[in-house]
Protein backbone atom coordinates (compact mmCIF):
# COMPACT_ATOMS: atom_id res chain seq x y z
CA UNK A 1 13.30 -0.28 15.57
CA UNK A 2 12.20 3.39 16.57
CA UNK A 3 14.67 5.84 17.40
CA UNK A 4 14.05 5.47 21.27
CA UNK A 5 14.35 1.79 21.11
CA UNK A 6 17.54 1.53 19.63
CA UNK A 7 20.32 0.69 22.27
CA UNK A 8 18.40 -1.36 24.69
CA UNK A 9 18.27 -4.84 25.22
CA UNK A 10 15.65 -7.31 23.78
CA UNK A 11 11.99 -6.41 24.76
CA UNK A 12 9.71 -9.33 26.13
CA UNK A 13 5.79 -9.73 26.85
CA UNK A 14 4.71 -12.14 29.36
CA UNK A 15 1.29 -13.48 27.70
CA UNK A 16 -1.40 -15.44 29.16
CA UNK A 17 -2.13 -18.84 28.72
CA UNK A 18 -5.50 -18.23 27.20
CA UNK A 19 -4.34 -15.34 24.87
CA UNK A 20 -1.72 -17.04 22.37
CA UNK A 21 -2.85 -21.18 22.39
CA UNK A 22 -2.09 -23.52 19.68
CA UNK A 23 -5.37 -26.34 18.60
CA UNK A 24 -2.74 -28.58 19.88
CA UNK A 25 -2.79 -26.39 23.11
CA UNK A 26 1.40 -26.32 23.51
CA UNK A 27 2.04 -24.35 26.05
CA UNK A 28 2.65 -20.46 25.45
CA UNK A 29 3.23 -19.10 28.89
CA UNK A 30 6.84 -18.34 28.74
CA UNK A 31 7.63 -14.90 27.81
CA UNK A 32 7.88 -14.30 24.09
CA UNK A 33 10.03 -12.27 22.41
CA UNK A 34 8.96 -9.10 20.05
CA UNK A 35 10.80 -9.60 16.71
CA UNK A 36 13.60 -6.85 16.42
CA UNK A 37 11.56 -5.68 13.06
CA UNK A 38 8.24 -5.29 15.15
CA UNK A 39 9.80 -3.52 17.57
CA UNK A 40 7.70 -0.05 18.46
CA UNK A 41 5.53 -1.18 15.19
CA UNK A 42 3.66 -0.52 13.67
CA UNK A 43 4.42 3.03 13.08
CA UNK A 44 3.63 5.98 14.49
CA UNK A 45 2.44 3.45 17.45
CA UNK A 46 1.57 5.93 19.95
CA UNK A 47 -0.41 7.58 17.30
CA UNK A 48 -2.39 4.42 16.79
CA UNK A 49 -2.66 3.70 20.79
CA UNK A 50 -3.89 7.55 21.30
CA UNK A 51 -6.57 7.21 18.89
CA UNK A 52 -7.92 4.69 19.89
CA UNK A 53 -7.95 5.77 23.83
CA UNK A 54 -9.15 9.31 23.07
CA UNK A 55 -12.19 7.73 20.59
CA UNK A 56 -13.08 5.44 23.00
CA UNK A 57 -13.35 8.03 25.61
CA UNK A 58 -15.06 9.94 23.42
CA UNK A 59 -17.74 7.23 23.50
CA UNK A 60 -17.83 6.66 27.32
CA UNK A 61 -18.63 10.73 27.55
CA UNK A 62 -21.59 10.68 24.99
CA UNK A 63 -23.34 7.59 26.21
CA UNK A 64 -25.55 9.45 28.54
CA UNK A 65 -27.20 11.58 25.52
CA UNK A 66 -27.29 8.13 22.98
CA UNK A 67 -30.89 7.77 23.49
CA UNK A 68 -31.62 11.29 22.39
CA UNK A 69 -33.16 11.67 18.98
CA UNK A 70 -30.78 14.79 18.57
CA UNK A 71 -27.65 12.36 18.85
CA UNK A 72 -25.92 12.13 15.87
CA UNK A 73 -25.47 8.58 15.21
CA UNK A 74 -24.26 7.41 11.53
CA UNK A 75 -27.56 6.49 9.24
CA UNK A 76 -26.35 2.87 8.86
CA UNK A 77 -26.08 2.29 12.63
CA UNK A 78 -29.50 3.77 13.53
CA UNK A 79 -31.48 0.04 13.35
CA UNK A 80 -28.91 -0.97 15.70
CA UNK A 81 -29.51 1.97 18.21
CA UNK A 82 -33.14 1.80 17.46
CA UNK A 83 -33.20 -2.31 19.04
CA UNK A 84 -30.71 -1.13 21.88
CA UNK A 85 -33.68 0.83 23.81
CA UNK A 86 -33.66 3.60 25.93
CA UNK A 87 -31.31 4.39 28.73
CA UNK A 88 -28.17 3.09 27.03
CA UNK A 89 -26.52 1.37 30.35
CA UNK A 90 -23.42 3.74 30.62
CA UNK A 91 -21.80 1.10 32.91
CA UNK A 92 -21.81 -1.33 30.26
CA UNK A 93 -20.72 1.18 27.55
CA UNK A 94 -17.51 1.38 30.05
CA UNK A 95 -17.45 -2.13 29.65
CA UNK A 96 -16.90 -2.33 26.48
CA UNK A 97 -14.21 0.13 26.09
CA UNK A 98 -12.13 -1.67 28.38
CA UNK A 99 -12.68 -5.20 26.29
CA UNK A 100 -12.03 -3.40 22.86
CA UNK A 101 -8.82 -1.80 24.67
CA UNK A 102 -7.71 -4.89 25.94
CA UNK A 103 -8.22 -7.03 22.65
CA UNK A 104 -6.15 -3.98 20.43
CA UNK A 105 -3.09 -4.56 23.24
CA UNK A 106 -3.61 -8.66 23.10
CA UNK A 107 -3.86 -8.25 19.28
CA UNK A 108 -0.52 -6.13 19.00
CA UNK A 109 0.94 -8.59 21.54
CA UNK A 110 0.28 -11.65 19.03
CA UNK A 111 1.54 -9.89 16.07
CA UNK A 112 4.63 -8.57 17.62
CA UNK A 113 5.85 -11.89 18.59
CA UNK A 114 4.26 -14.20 16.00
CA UNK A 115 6.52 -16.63 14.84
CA UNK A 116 5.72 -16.03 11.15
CA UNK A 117 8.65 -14.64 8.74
CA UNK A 118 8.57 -14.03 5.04
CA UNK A 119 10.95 -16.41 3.34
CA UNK A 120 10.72 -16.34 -0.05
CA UNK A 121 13.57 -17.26 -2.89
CA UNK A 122 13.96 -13.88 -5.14
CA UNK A 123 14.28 -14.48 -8.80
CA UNK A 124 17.61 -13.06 -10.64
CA UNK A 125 17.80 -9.36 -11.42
CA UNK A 126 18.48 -9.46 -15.25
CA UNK A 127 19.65 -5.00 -15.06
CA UNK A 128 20.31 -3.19 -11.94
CA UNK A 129 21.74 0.14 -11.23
CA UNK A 130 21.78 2.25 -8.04
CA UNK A 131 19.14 0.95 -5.50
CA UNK A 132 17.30 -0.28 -8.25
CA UNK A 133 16.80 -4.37 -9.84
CA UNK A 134 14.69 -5.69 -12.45
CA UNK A 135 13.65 -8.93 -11.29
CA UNK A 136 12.80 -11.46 -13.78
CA UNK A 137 9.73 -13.77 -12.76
CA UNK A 138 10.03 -16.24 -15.83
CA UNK A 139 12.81 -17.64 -13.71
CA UNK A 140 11.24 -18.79 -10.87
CA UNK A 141 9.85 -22.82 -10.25
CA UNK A 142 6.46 -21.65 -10.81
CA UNK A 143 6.88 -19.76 -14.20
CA UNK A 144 5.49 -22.20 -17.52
CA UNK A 145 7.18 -20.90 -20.03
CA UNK A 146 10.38 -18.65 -19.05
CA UNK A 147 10.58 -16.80 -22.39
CA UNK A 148 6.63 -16.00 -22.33
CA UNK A 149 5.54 -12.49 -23.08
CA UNK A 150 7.47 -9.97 -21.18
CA UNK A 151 6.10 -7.73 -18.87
CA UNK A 152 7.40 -4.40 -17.23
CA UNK A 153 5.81 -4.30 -13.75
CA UNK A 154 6.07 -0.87 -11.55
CA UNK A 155 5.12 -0.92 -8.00
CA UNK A 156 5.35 2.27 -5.72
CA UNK A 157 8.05 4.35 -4.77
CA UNK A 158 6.96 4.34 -0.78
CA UNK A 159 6.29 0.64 -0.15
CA UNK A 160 8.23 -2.30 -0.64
CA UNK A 161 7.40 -3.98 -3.93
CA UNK A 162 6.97 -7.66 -2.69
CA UNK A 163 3.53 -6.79 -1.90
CA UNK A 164 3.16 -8.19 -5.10
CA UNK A 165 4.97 -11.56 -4.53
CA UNK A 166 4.32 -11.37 -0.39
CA UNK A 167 4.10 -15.25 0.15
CA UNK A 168 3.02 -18.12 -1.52
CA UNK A 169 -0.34 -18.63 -2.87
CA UNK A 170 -0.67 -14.62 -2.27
CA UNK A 171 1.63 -13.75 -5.35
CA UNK A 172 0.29 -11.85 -7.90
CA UNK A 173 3.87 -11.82 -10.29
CA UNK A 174 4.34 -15.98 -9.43
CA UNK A 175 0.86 -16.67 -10.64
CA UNK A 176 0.89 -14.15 -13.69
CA UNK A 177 4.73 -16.50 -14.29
CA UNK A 178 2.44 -19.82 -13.83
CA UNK A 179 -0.32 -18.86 -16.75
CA UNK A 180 2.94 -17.90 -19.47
CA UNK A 181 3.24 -14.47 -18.76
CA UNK A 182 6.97 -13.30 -17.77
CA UNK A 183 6.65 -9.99 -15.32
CA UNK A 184 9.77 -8.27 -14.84
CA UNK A 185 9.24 -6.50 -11.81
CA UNK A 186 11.18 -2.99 -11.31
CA UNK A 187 12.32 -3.55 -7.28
CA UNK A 188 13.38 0.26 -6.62
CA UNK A 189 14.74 -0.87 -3.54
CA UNK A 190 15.46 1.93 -0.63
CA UNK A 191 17.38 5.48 -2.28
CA UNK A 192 21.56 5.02 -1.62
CA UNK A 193 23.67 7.94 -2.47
CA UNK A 194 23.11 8.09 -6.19
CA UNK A 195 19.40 8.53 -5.84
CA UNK A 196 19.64 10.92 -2.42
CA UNK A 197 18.85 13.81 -4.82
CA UNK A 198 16.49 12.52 -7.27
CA UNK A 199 13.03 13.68 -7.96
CA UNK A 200 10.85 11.69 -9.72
CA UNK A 201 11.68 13.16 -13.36
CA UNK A 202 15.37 11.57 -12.48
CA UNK A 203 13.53 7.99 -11.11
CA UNK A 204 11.85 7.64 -14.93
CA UNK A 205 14.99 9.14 -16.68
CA UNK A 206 17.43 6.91 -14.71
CA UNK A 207 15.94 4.16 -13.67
CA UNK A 208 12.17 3.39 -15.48
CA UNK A 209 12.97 4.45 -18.77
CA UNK A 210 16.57 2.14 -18.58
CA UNK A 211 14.31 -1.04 -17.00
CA UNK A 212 11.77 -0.51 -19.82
CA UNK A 213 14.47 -1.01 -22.45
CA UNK A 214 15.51 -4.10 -20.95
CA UNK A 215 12.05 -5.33 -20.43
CA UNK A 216 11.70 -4.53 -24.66
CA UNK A 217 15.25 -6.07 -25.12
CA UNK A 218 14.44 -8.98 -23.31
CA UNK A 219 10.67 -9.58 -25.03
CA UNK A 220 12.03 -8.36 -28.89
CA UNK A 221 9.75 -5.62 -29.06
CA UNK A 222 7.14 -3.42 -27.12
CA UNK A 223 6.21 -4.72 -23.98
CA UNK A 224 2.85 -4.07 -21.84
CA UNK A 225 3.25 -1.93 -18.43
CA UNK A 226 1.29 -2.58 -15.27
CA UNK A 227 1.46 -0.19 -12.37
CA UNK A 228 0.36 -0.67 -8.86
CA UNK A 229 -0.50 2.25 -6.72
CA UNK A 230 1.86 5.12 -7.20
CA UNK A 231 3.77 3.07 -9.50
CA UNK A 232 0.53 2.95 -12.01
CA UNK A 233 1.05 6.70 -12.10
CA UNK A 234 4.09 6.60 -13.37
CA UNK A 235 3.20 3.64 -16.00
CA UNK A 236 0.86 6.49 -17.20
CA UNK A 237 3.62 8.60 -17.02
CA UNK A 238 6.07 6.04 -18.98
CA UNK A 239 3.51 4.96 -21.51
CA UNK A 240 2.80 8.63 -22.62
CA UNK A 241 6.03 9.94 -22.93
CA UNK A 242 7.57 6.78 -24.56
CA UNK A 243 5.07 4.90 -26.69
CA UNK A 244 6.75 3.42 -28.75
CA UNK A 245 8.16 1.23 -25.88
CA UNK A 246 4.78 0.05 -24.38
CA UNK A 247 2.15 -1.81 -26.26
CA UNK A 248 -0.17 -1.79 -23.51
CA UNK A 249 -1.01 -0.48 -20.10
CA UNK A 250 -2.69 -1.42 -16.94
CA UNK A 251 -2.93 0.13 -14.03
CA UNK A 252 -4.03 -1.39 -10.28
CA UNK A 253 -5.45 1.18 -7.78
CA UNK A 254 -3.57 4.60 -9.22
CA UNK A 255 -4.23 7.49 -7.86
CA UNK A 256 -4.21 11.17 -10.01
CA UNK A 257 -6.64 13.46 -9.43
CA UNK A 258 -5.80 14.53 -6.15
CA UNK A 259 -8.04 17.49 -5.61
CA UNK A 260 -10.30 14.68 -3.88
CA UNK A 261 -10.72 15.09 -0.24
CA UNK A 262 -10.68 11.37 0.00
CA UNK A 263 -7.84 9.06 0.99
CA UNK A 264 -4.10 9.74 1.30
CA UNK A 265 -4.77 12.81 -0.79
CA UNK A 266 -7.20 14.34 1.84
CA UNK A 267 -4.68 13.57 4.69
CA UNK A 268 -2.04 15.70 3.36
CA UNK A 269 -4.49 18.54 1.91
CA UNK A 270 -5.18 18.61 5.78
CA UNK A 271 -1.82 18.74 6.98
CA UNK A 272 -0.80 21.40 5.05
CA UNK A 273 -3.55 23.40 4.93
CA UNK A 274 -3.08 25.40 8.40
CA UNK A 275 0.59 25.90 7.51
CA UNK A 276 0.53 26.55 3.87
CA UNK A 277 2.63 25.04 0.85
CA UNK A 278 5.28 26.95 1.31
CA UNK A 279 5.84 25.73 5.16
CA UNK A 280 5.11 22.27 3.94
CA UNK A 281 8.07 22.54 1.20
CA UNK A 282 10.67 23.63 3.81
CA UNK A 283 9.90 20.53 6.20
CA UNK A 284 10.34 18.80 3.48
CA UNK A 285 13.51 19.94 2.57
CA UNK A 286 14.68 20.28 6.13
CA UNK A 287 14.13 16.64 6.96
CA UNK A 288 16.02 15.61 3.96
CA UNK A 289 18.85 17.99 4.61
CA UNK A 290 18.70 16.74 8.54
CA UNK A 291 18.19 12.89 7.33
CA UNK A 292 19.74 12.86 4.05
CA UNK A 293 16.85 11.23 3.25
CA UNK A 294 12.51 11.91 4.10
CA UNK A 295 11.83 9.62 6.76
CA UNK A 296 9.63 6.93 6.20
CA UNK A 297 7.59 7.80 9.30
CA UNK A 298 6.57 10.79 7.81
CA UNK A 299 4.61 8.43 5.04
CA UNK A 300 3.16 6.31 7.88
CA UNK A 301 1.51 8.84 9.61
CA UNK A 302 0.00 10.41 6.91
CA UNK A 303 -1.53 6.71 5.95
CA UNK A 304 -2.41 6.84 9.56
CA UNK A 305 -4.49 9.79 9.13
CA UNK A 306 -6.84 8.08 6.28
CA UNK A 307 -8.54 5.97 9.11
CA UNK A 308 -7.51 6.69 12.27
CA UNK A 309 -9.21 4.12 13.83
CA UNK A 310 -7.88 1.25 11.15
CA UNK A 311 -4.91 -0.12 13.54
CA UNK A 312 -7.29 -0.70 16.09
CA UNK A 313 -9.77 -2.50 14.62
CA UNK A 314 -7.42 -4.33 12.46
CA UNK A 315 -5.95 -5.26 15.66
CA UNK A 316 -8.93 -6.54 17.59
CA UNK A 317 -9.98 -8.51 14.39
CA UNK A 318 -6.66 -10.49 15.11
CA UNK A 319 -7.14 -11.13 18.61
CA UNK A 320 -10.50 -13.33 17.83
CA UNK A 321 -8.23 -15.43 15.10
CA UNK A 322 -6.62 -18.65 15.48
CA UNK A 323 -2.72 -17.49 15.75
CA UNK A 324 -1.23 -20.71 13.55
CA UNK A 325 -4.18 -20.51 11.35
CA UNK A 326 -3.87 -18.90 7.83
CA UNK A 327 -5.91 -15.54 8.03
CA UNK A 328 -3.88 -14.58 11.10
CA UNK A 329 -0.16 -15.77 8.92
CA UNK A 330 -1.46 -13.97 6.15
CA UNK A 331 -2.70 -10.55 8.71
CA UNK A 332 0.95 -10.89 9.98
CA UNK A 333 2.86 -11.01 6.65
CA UNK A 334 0.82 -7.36 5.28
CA UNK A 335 1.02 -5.64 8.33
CA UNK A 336 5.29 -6.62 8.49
CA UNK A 337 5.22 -5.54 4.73
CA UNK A 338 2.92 -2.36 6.25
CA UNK A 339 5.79 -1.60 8.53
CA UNK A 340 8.22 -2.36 6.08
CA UNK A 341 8.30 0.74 4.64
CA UNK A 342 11.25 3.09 2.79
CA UNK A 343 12.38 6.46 3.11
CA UNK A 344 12.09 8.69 0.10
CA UNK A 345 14.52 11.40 -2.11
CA UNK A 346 13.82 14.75 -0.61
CA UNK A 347 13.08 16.10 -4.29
CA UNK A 348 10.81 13.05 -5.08
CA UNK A 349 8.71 13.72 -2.05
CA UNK A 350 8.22 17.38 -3.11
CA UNK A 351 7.14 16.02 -6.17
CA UNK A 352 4.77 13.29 -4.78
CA UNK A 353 3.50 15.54 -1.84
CA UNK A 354 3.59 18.95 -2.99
CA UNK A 355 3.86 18.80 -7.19
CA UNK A 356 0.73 15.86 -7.34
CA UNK A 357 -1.31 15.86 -3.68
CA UNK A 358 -1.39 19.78 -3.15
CA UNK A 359 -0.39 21.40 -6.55
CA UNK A 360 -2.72 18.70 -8.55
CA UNK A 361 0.13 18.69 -11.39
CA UNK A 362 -1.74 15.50 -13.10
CA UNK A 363 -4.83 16.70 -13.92
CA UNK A 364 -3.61 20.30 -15.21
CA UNK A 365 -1.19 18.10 -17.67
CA UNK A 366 1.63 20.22 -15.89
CA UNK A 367 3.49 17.02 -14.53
CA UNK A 368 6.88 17.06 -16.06
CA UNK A 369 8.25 13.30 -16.65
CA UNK A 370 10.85 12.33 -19.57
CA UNK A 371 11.21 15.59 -21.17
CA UNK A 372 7.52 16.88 -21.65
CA UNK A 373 4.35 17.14 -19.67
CA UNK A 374 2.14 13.92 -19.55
CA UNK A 375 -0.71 14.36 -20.91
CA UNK A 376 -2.97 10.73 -20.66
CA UNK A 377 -5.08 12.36 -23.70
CA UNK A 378 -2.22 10.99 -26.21
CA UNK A 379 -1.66 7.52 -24.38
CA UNK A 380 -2.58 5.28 -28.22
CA UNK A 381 -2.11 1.83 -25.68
CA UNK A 382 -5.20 0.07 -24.99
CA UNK A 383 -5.49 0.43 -21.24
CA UNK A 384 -7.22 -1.31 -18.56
CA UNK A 385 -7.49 0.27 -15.06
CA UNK A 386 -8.86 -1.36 -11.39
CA UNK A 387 -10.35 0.79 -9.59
CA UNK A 388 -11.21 -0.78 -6.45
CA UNK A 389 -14.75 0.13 -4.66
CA UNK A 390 -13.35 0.06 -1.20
CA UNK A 391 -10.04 1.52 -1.77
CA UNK A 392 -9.08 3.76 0.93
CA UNK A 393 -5.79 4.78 0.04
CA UNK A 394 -6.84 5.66 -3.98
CA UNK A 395 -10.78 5.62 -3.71
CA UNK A 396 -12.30 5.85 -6.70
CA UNK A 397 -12.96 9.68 -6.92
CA UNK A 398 -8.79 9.95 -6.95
CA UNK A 399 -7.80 6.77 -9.31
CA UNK A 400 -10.94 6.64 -12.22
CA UNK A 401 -10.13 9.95 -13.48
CA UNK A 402 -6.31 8.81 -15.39
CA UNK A 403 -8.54 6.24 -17.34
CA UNK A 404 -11.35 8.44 -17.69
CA UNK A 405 -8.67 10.31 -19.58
CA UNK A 406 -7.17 7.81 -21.75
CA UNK A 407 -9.14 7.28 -24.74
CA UNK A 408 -10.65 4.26 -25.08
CA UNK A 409 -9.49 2.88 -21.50
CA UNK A 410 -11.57 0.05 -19.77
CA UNK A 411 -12.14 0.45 -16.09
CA UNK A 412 -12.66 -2.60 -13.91
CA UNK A 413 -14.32 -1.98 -10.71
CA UNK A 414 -13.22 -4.96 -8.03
CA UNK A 415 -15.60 -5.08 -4.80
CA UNK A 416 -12.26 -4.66 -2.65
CA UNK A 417 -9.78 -2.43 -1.61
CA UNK A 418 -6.19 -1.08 -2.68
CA UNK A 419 -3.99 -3.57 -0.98
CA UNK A 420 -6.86 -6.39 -1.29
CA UNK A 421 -6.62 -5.87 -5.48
CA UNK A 422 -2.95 -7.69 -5.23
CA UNK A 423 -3.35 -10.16 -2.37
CA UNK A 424 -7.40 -10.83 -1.26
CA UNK A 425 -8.74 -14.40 -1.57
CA UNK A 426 -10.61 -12.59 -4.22
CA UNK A 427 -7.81 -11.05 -6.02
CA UNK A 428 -7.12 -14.10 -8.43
CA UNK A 429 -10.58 -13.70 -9.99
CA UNK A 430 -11.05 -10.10 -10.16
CA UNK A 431 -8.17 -8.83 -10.87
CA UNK A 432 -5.27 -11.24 -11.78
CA UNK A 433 -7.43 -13.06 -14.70
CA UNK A 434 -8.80 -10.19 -15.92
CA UNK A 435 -5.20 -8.41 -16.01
CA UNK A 436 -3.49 -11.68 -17.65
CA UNK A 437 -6.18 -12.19 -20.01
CA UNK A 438 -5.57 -8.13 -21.24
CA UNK A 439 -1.97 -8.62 -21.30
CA UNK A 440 -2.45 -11.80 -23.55
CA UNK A 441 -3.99 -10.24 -26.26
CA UNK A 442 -0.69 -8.83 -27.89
CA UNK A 443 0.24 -12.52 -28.67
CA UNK A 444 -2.92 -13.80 -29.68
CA UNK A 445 -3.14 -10.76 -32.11
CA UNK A 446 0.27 -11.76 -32.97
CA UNK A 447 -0.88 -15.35 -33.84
């Protein structure tokens, strides 16, 4: 619930007949109600709903000069212009605005009160201190062999880390559990007072390095590593600073150099550029003195500002969808993990936002993590890293460089994005089986 939200009573949306049916056609014309955790989602939603209204004006304004061949129309939508004709009817560009308007609003109105929730039975946390739970996925119905080869699994400090077990049949750790493997997932949960002060030198100290002797306990001996987004930055991190714990290391969609003007690296290198570093460190530290805590909005609109245009697009996409069917349940479960987001250790931001995006500490080998600087030159591991094509938030200019640095390092290139590498209909064959059949090798080199 946003700040301005909290207080009132429950919000309802009165929705058409035509705009929410079932294929059995039960009747949805009763008001519905917005579930409290969609409430003033997603995040920052006037952001999204200004966007979209100011580009779309934008459009109406130019439509006049369209036809000119001065007009500065994008080289892949030039056929399209070209078959359009002359005198681009200005009336019907209106039009349109107003049905691409209306279908982001009936496509927020769905999601906000779908009936869909995530229920899902956790596995048992085998260490836990602070915030933070290793989660053992041997134990769950679906794993084959409970005692299989361990796995350490990191996920990101920002986002939740059940993307990677977000619902069933869409669970990257439950299917690596169903082929033998045994992924012990690192759940850093959201910071409570121990971790209010800790940058991310304290995270690997405190909490990685302690979760990666488990995960060797627990397996009798080095384990492999996989990282997801930010979290595959600090496998790199773990894996070259203590290597005699890791026998091997993937990493899904990790971002490090971040000189790139591309993706969430660009977005902040924009932010901060008219106000300087120093500017940006003091907001930094002023919302965590104010907050205890950097707000997780802050992190939202700065993923906002990769694609401006994303939420409303993504939104009209789910108007045109069956609501029971299962591209619209699975829309609904990513963008409630999307808005499910966590707040962040003042210091750890700094480190994340100023140390990495602005100061580029990863490619100058000037990161400090577990005592030393990480340099990915003396990761020994074999290493295999996905790079996805279409990865927005990590594109390929940003993650390909820490393997590029690892000697010997394969690089996988899936034709998706960064979220799409863990839960895409395509996912299972580009990424999980490649990733399971890496991790494998340990034993059958064993054997």
């Amino acid at each position: 619930m946003s700040a301005g939200d909290q207080g009132k009573g429950p919000r309802y949306v009165r929705i058409p007949r035509d705009r929410f049916v079932t294929r059995a056609k039960r009747r949805r014309s009763e008001p519905q109600q917005i579930a409290a955790h969609r409430v003033g989602e997603p995040s920052p939603l006037i952001f999204h709903l200004s966007v979209a209204l100011s580009s779309y004006a934008q459009a109406l304004v130019a439509a006049p000069g369209a036809d000119s061949a001065a007009f500065p129309w994008a080289e892949d939508l030039r056929p399209l212009v070209d078959a359009l004709g002359p005198d681009l009817d200005q009336v019907e560009v209106a039009r349109q605005v107003g049905v691409r308007l209306q279908a982001t609003m009936r496509g927020l109105e769905i999601w906000q009160c779908h009936p869909y929730r995530r229920v899902v039975r956790e596995p048992p946390a085998i260490w836990k201190s602070g915030s933070t739970r290793l989660l053992d996925y041997g134990q769950v119905p679906e794993a084959s062999d409970p005692h299989g080869p361990a796995v350490l699994v990191v996920p990101s400090l920002i986002n939740r880390a059940y993307i990677l077990d977000l619902a069933p049949g869409r669970s990257m750790l439950r299917w690596m559990a169903s082929v033998g493997l045994r992924p012990l997932l690192v759940d850093w949960g959201a910071p409570g007072r121990s971790e209010m002060r800790y940058g991310l030198n304290d995270y690997g100290s405190e909490r990685l390095l302690p979760a990666l002797e488990t995960a060797v306990a627990a397996g009798g001996g080095p384990v492999p590593v996989v990282g997801y987004c930010m979290g595959g930055t600090l496998a790199a991190g773990l894996t070259a600073r203590a290597p005699a714990l890791v026998s091997r290391l993937a990493t899904i969609g990790a971002p490090w150099a971040f000189q790139s003007a591309e993706g969430i690296s660009g977005s902040i290198r924009a932010m901060i550029r008219s106000n300087g570093q120093d500017r940006a460190v003091a907001l930094l530290r002023s919302l965590s003195d104010a907050f205890g805590l950097v707000p997780v909005s802050l992190f939202q609109f700065l993923f906002a500002l990769v694609n401006p245009m994303q939420a409303a697009l993504k939104f009209q996409k789910l108007a045109r969808l069956d609501p029971e069917g299962q591209t619209a349940r699975l829309f609904v479960a990513l963008e409630d993990w999307l808005a499910d987001g966590v707040p962040m250790a003042g210091p750890a931001a700094e480190d994340l936002l100023i140390g990495w995006h602005i100061r580029n500490e990863t490619v100058r080998r000037q990161w400090q993590f577990l005592g030393g600087a990480v340099d990915p030159g003396n990761i020994q591991a074999p290493t295999l890293a996905f790079c996805g094509r279409t990865d927005s938030i990590a594109p390929p200019a940003l993650s390909q460089a820490l393997p590029a640095a690892i000697p010997g390092a394969q690089i996988l290139t899936p034709a998706t994005g960064h979220v799409g590498m863990v839960v895409s209909t395509a996912a299972r064959t580009t990424v999980w089986r490649p990733l399971a059949g890496f991790l494998r090798q340990d034993r059958e080199r064993a054997g």
